[in-house]
C-alpha atoms as a PDB file:
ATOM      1  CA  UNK A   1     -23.397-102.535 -36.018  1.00  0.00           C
ATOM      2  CA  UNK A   2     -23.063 -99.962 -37.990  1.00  0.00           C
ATOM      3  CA  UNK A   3     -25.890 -99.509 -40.419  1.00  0.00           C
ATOM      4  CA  UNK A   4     -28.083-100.109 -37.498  1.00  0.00           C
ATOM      5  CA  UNK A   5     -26.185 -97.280 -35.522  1.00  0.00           C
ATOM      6  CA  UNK A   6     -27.339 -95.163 -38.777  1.00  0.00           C
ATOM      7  CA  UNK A   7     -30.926 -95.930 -38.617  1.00  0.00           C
ATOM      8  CA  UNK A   8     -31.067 -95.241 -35.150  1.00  0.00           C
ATOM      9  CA  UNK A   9     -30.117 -91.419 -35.926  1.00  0.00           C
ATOM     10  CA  UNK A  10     -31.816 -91.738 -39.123  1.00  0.00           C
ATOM     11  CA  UNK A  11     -34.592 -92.588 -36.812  1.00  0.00           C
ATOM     12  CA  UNK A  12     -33.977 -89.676 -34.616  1.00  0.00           C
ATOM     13  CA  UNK A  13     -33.738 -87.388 -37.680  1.00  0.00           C
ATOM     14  CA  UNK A  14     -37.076 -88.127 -38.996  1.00  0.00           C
ATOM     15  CA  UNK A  15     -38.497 -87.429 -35.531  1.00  0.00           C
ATOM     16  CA  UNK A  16     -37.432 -84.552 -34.548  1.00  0.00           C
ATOM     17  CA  UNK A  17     -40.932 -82.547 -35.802  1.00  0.00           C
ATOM     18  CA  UNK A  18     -42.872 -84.946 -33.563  1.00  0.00           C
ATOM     19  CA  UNK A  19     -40.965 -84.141 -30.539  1.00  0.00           C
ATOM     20  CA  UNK A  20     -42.793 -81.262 -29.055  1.00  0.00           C
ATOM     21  CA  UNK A  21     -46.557 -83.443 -29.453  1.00  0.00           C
ATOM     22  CA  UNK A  22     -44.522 -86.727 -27.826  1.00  0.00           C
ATOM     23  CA  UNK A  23     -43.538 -84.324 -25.021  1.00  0.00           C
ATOM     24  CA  UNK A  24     -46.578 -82.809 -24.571  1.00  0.00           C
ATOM     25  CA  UNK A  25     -48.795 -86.568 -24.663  1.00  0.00           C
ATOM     26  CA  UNK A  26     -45.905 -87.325 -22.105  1.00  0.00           C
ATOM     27  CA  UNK A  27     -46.702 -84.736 -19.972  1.00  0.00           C
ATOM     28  CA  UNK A  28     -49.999 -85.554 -20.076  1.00  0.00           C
ATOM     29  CA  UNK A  29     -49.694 -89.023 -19.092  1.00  0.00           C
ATOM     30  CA  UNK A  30     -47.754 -87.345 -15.830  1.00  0.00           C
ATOM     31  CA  UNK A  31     -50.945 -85.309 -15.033  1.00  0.00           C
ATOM     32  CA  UNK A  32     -53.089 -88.094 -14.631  1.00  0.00           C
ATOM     33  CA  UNK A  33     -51.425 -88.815 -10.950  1.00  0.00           C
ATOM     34  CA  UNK A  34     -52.787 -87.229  -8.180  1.00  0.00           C
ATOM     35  CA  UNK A  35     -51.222 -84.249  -8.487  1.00  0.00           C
ATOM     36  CA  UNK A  36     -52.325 -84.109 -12.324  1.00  0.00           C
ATOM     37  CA  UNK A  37     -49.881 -81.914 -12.845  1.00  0.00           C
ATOM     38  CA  UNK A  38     -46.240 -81.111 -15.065  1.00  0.00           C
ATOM     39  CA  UNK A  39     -44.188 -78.224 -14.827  1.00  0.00           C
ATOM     40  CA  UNK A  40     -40.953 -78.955 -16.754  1.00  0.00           C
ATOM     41  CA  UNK A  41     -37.209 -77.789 -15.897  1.00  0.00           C
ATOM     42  CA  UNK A  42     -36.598 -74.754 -17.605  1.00  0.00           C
ATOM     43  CA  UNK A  43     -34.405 -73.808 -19.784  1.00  0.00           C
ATOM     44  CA  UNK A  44     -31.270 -71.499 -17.104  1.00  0.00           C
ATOM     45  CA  UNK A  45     -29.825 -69.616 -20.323  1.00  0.00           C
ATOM     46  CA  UNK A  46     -32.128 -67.213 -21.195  1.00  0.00           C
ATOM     47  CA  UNK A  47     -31.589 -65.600 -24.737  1.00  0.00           C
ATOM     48  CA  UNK A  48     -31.360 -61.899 -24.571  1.00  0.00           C
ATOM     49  CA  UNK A  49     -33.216 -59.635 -27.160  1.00  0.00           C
ATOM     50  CA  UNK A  50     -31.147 -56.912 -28.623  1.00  0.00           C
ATOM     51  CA  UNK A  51     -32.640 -54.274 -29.955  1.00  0.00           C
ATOM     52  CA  UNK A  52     -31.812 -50.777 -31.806  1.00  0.00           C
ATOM     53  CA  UNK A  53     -34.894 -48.320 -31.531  1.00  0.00           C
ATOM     54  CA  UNK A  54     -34.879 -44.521 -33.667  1.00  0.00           C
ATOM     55  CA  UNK A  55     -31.344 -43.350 -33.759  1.00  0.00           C
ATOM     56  CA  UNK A  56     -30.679 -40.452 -32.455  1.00  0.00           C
ATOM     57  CA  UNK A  57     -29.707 -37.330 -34.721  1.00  0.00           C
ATOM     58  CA  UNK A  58     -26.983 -34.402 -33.771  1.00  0.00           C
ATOM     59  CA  UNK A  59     -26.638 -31.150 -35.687  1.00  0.00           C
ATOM     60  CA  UNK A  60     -23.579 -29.422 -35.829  1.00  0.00           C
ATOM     61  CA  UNK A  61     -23.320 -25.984 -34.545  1.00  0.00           C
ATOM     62  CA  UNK A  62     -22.572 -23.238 -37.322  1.00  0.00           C
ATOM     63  CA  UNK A  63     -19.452 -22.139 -35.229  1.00  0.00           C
ATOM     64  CA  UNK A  64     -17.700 -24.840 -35.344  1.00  0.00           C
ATOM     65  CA  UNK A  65     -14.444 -24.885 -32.866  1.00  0.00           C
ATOM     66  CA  UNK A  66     -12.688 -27.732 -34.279  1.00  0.00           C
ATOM     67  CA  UNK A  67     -13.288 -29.755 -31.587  1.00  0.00           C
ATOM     68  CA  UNK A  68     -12.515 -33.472 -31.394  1.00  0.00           C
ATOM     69  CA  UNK A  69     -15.790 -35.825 -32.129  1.00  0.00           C
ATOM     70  CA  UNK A  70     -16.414 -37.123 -28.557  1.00  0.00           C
ATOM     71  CA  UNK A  71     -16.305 -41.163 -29.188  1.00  0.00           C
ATOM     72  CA  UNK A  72     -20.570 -41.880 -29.345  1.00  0.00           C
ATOM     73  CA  UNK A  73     -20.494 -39.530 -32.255  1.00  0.00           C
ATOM     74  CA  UNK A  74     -20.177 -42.255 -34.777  1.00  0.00           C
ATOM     75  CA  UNK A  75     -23.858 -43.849 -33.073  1.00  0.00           C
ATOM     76  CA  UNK A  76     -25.107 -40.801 -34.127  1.00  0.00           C
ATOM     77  CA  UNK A  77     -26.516 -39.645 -37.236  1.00  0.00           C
ATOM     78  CA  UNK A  78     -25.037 -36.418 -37.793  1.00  0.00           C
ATOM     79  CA  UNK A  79     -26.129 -33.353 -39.543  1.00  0.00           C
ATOM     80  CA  UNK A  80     -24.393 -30.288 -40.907  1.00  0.00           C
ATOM     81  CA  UNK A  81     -27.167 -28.069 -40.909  1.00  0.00           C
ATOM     82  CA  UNK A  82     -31.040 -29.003 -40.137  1.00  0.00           C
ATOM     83  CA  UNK A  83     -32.988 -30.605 -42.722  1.00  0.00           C
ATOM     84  CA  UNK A  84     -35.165 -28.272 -44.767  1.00  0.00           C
ATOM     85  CA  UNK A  85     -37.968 -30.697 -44.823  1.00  0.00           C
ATOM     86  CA  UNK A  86     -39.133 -34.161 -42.988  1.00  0.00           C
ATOM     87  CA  UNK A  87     -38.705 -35.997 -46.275  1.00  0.00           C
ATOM     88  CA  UNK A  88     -35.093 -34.935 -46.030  1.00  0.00           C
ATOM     89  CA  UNK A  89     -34.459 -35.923 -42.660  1.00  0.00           C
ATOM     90  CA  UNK A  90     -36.119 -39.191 -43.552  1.00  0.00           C
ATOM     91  CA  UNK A  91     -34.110 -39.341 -46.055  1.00  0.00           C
ATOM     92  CA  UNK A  92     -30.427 -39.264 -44.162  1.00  0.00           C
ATOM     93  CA  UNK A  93     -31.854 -41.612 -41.660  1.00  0.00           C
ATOM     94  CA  UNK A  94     -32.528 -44.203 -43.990  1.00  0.00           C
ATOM     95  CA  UNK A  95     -29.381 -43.701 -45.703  1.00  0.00           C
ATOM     96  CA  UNK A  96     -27.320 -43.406 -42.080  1.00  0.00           C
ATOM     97  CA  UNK A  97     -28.998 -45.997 -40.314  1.00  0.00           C
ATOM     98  CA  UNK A  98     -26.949 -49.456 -41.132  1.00  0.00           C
ATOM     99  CA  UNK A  99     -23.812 -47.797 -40.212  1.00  0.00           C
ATOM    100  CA  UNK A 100     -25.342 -46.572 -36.641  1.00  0.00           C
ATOM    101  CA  UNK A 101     -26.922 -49.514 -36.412  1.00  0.00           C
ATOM    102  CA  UNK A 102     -24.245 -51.302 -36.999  1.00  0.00           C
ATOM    103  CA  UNK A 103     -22.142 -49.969 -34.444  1.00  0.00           C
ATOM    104  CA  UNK A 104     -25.027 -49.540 -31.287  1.00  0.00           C
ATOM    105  CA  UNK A 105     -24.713 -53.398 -31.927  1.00  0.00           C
ATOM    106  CA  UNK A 106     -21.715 -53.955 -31.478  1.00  0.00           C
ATOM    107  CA  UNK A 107     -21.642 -51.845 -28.563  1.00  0.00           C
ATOM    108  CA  UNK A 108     -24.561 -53.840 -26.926  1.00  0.00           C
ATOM    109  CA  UNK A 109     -23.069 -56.952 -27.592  1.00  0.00           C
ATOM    110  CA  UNK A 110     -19.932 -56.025 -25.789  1.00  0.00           C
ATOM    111  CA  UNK A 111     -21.915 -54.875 -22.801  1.00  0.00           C
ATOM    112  CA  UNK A 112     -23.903 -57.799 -22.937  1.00  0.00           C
ATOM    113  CA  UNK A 113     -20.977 -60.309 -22.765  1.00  0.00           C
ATOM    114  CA  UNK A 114     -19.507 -57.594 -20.398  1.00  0.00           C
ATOM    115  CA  UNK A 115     -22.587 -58.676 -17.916  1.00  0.00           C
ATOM    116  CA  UNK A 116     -22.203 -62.249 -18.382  1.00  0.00           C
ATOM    117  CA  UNK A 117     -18.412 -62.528 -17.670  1.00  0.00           C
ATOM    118  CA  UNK A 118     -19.770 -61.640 -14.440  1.00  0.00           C
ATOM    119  CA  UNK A 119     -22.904 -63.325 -13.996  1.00  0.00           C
ATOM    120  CA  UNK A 120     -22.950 -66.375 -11.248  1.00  0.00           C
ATOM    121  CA  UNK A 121     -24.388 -69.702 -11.793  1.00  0.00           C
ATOM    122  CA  UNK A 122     -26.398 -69.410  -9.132  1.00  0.00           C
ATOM    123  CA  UNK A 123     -27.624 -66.197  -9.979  1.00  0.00           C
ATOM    124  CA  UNK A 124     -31.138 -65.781 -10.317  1.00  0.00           C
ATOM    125  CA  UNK A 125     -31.914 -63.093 -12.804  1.00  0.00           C
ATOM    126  CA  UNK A 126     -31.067 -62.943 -16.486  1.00  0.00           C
ATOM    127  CA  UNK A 127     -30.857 -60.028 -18.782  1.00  0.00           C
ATOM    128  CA  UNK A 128     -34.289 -60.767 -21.145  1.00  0.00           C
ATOM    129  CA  UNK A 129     -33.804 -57.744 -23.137  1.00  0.00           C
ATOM    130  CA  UNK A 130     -31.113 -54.620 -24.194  1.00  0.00           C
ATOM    131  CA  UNK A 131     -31.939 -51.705 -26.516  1.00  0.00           C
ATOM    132  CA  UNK A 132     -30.453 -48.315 -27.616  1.00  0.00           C
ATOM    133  CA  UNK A 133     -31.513 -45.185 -29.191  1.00  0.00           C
ATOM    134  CA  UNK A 134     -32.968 -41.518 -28.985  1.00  0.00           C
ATOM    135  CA  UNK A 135     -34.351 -40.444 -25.721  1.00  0.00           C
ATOM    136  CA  UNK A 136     -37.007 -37.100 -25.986  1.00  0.00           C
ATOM    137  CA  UNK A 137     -34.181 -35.421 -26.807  1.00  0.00           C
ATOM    138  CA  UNK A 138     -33.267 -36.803 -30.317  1.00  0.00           C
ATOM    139  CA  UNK A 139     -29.656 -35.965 -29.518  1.00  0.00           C
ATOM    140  CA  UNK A 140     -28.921 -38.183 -26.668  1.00  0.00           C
ATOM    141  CA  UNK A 141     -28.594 -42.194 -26.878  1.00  0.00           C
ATOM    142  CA  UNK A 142     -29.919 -43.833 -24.105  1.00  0.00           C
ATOM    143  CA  UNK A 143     -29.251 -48.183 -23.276  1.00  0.00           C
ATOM    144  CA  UNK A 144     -32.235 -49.790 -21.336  1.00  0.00           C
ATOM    145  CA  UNK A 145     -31.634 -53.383 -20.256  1.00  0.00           C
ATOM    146  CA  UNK A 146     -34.527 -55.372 -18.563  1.00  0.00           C
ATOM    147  CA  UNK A 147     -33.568 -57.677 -16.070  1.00  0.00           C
ATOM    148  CA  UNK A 148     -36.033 -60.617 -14.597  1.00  0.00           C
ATOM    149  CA  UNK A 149     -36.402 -63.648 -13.000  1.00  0.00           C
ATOM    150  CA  UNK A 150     -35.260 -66.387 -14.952  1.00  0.00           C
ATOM    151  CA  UNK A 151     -37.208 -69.438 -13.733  1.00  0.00           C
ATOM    152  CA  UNK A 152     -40.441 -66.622 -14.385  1.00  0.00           C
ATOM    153  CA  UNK A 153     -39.493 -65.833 -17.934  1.00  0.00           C
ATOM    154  CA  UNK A 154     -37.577 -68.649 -18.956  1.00  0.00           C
ATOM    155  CA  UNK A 155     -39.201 -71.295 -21.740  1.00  0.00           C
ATOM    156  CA  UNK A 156     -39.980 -74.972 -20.587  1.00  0.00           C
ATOM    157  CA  UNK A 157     -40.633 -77.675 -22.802  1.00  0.00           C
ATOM    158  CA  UNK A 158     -44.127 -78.501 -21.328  1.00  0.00           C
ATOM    159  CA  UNK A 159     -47.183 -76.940 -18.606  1.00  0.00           C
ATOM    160  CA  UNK A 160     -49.755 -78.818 -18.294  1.00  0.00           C
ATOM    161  CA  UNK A 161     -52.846 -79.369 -15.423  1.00  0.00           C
ATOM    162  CA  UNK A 162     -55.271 -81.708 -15.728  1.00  0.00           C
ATOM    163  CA  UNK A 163     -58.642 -81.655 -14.213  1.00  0.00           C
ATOM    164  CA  UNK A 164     -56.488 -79.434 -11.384  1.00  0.00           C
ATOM    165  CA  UNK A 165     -58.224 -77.139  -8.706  1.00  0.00           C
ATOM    166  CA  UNK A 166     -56.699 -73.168  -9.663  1.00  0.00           C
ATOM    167  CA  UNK A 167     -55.735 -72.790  -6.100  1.00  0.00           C
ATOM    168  CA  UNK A 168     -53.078 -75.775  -6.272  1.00  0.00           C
ATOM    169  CA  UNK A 169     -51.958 -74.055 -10.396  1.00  0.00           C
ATOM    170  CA  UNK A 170     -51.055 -71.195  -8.683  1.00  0.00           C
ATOM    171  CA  UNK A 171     -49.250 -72.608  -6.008  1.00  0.00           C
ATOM    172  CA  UNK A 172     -47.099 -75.469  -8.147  1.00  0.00           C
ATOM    173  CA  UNK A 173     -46.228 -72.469 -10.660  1.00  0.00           C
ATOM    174  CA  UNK A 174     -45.231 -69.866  -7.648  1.00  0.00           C
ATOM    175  CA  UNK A 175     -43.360 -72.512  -6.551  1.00  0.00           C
ATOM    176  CA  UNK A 176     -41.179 -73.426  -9.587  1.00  0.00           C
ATOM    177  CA  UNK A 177     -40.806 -69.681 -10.534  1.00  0.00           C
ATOM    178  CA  UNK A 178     -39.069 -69.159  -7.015  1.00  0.00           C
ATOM    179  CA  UNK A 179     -42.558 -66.753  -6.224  1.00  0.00           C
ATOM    180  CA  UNK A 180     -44.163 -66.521  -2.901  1.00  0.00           C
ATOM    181  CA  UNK A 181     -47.527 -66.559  -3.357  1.00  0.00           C
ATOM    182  CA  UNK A 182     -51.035 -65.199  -1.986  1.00  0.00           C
ATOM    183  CA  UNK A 183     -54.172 -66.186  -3.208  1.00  0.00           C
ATOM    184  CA  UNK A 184     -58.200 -65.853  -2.628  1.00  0.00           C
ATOM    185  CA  UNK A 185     -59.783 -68.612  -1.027  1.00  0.00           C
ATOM    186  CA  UNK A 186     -63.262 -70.210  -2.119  1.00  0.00           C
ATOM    187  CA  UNK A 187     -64.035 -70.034  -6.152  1.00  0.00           C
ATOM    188  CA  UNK A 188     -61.568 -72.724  -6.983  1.00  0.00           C
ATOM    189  CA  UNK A 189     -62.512 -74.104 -10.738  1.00  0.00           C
ATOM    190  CA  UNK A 190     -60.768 -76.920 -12.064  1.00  0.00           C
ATOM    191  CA  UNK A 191     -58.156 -76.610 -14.621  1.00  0.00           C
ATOM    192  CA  UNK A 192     -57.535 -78.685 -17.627  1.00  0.00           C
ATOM    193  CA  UNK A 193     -54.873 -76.349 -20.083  1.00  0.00           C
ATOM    194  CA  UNK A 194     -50.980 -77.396 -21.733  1.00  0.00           C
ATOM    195  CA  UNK A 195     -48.533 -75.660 -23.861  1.00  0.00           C
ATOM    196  CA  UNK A 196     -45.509 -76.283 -25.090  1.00  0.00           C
ATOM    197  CA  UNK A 197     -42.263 -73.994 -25.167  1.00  0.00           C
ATOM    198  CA  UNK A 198     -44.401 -71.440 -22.640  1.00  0.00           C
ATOM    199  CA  UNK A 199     -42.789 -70.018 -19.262  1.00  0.00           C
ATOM    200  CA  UNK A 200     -44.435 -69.334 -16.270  1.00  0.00           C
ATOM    201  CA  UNK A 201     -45.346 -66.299 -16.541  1.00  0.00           C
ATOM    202  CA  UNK A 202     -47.483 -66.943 -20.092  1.00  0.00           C
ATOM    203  CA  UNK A 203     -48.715 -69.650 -17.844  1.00  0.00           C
ATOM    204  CA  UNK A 204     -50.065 -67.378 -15.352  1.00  0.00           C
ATOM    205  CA  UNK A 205     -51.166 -64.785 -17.435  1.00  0.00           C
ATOM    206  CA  UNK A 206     -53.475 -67.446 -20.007  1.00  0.00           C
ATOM    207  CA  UNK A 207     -54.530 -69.737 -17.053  1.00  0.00           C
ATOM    208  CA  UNK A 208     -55.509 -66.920 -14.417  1.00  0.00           C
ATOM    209  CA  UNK A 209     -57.672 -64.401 -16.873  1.00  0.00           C
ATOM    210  CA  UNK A 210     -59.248 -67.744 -18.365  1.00  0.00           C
ATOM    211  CA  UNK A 211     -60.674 -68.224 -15.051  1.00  0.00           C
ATOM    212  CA  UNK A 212     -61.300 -64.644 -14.296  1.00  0.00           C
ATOM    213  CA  UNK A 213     -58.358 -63.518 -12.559  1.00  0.00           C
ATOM    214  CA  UNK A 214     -55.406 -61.138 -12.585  1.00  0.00           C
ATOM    215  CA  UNK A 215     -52.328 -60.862 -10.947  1.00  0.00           C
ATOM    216  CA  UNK A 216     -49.679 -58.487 -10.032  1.00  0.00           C
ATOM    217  CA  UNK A 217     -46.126 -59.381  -9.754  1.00  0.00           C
ATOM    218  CA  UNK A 218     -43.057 -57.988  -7.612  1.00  0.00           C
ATOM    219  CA  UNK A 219     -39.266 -58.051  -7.093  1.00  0.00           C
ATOM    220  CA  UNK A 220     -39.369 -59.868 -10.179  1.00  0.00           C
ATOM    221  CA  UNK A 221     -38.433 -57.220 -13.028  1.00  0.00           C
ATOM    222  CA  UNK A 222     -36.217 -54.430 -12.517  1.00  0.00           C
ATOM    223  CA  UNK A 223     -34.680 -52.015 -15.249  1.00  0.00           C
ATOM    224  CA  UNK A 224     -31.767 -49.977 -15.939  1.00  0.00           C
ATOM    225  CA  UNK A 225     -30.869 -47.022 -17.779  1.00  0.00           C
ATOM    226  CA  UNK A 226     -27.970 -45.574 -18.486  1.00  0.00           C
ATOM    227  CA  UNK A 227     -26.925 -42.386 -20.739  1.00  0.00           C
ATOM    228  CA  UNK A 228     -24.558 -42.666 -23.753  1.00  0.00           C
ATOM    229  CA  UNK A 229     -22.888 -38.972 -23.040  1.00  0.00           C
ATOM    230  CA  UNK A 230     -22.466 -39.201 -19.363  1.00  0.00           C
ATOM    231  CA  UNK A 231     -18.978 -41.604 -20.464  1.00  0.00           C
ATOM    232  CA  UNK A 232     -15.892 -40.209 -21.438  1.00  0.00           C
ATOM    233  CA  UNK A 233     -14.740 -43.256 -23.496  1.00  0.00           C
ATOM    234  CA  UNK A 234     -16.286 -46.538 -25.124  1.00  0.00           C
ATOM    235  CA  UNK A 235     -14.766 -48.513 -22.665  1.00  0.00           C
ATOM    236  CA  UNK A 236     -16.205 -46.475 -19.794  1.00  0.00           C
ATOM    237  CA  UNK A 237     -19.644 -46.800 -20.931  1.00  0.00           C
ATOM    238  CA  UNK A 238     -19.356 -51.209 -21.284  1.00  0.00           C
ATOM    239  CA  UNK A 239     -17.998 -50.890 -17.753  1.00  0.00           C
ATOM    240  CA  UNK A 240     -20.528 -47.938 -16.387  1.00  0.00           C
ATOM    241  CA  UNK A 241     -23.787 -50.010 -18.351  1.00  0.00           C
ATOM    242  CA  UNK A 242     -22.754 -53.491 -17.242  1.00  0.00           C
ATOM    243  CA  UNK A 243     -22.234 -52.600 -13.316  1.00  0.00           C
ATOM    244  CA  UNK A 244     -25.657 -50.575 -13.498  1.00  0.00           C
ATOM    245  CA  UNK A 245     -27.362 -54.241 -15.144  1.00  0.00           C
ATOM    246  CA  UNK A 246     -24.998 -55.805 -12.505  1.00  0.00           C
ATOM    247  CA  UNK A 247     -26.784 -53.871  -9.659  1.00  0.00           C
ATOM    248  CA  UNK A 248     -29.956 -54.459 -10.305  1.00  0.00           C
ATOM    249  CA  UNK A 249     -29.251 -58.370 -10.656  1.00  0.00           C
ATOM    250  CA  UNK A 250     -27.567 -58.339  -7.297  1.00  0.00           C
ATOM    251  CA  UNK A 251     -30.563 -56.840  -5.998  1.00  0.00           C
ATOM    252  CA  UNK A 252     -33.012 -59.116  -7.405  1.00  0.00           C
ATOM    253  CA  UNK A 253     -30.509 -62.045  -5.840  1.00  0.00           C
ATOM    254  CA  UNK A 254     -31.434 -60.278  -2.247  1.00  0.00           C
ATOM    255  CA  UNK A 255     -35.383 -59.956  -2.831  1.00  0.00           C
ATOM    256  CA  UNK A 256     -38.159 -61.804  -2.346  1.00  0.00           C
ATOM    257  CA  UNK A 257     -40.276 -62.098  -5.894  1.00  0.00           C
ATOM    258  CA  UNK A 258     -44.061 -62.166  -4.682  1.00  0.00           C
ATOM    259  CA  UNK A 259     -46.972 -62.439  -6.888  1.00  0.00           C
ATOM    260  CA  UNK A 260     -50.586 -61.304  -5.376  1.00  0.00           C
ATOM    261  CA  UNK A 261     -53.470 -63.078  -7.360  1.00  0.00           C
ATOM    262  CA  UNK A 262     -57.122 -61.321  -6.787  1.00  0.00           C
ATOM    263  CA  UNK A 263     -60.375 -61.425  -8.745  1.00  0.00           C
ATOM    264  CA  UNK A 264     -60.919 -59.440 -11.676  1.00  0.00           C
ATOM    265  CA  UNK A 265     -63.077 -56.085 -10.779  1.00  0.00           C
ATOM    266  CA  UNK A 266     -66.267 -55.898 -12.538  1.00  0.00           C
ATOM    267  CA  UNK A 267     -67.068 -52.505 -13.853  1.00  0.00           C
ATOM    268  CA  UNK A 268     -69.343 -50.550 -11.746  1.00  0.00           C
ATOM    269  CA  UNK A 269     -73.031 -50.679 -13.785  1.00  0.00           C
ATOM    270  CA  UNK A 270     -74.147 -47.443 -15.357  1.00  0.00           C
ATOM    271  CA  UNK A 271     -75.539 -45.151 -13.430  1.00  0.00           C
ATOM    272  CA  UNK A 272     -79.749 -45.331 -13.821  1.00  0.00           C
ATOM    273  CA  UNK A 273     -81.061 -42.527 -16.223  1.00  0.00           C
ATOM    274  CA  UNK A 274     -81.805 -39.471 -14.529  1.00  0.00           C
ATOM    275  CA  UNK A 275     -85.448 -38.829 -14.523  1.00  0.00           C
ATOM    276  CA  UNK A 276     -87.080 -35.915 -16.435  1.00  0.00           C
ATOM    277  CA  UNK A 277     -87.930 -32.790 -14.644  1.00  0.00           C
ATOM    278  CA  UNK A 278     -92.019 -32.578 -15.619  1.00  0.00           C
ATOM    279  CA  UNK A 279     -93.009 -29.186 -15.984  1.00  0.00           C
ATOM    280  CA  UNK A 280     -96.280 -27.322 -14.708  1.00  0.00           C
ATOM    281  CA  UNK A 281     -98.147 -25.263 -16.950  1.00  0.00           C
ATOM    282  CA  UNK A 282    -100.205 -22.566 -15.627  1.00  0.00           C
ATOM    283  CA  UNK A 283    -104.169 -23.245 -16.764  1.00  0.00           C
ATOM    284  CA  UNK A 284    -105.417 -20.075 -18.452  1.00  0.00           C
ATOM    285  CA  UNK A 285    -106.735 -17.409 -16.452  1.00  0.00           C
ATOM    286  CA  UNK A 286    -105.079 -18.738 -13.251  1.00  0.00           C
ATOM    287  CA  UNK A 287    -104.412 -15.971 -10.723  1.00  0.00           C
ATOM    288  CA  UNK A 288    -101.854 -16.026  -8.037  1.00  0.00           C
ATOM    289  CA  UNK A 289    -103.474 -15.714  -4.633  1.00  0.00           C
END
């Protein structure tokens, strides 16, 4: 039993590259119903993307009081006195920037967890994306979190239509992203596209401008921003940022995500050239009467 056990996985092993094309020739072997159609389950854990953008750079005042760094200092890269030139300013961010980068993760991290301690199951929103860094004014740190849909943005294994009218696309992807949907009626082309690891949304964007479409979404992306300075203490700011992402997930829960698909607009033709003025020329010797 057992060295058949290990071919099995060996089996397995060895298969593993093929498993995206098997999935995809499997969905297309579900298409061919009548509906001609697969939209698989999504993925419900949606990976967040952290990022750290420009840090943000504090000078010191020349009269200096003394004072206690306030905690965010150490996010900071911190001057004594302004650079002389850009190349030395470059050159103190690049020599600055894995220790504040270092630290803005770690601080995005802990809000992030922060968030999904409190996230419900049933929840419908996910955080896709967090980031930190200079705002306009290179001295203040600013977080940014986007929060969306998940069953719009999350991956799925397979989408595929087969020889499917648009109008029913739009309407089997609406309804798996938890969209309502309005459409145009009439030009309804048929449909034959697949992909593999896409989400609805990618869906929606390749499928509809293929066919000479566009969309616009709603209630299904919100974002929030919160200021570094405006906290007294690290902890404050993981508990100030993660009830601000908190918010705007609670509010997504209580809307209703819409997405409004129209024809593209042509652009207006050129105007017609403007037609030359043609000039008289007195004949010589002409008198006025």
């Amino acid at each position: 039993m057992a060295p058949q056990i290990f071919r099995k996985t060996r089996w397995f092993a060895a298969s593993r590259p093929l498993l995206p094309a098997l999935a995809l020739s499997g969905a297309l072997l579900l298409t061919s119903g009548c509906r001609r159609a697969a939209v698989e389950q999504f993925d419900p854990s949606v990976e967040t993307r952290v990022t750290i953008t420009d840090p943000a750079v504090y000078v010191r005042p020349q009269s200096n009081t003394g004072e206690k760094d306030p905690w965010y200092r150490e996010l900071q890269v911190v001057l004594d006195k302004p650079a002389a030139s850009e190349q030395e300013l470059n050159a103190k961010l690049d020599e600055e920037k894995p220790r504040v980068n270092e630290g803005l993760k770690k601080l995005l991290d802990d809000v992030a967890a922060a968030v999904q301690s409190h996230k419900n199951p049933s929840d419908k929103w996910s955080v896709l994306a967090i980031s930190c860094g200079k705002t306009k004014k290179v001295g203040d740190l600013q977080l940014t979190a986007d929060v969306g849909l998940t069953r719009l943005y999350a991956k799925r294994p397979v989408i595929a239509f087969n020889d499917l009218p648009l109008e029913l696309c739009i309407a089997k992807l609406s309804r798996e992203a938890g969209l309502q949907e309005s459409q145009p009626r009439g030009y309804n082309p048929q449909v034959n596209w697949s992909q593999t690891n896409v989400s609805v949304l990618e869906a929606f964007e390749t499928v509809l401008s293929d066919h000479g479409f566009e969309h616009k979404l709603s209630d299904s992306f919100y974002k929030a921003a919160v200021r570094v300075q405006d906290f007294a203490s690290r902890q404050e700011f993981v508990d100030g940022a993660s009830a601000a992402i908190l918010l705007k997930g609670k509010n997504m829960n209580a809307a209703r995500p819409a997405i409004l698909v129209t024809h593209k607009e042509k652009p207006a033709p050129p105007p017609p050239p403007a037609e030359p003025v043609k000039k008289t020329v007195p004949i010589a010797g002409e008198r006025k009467k």
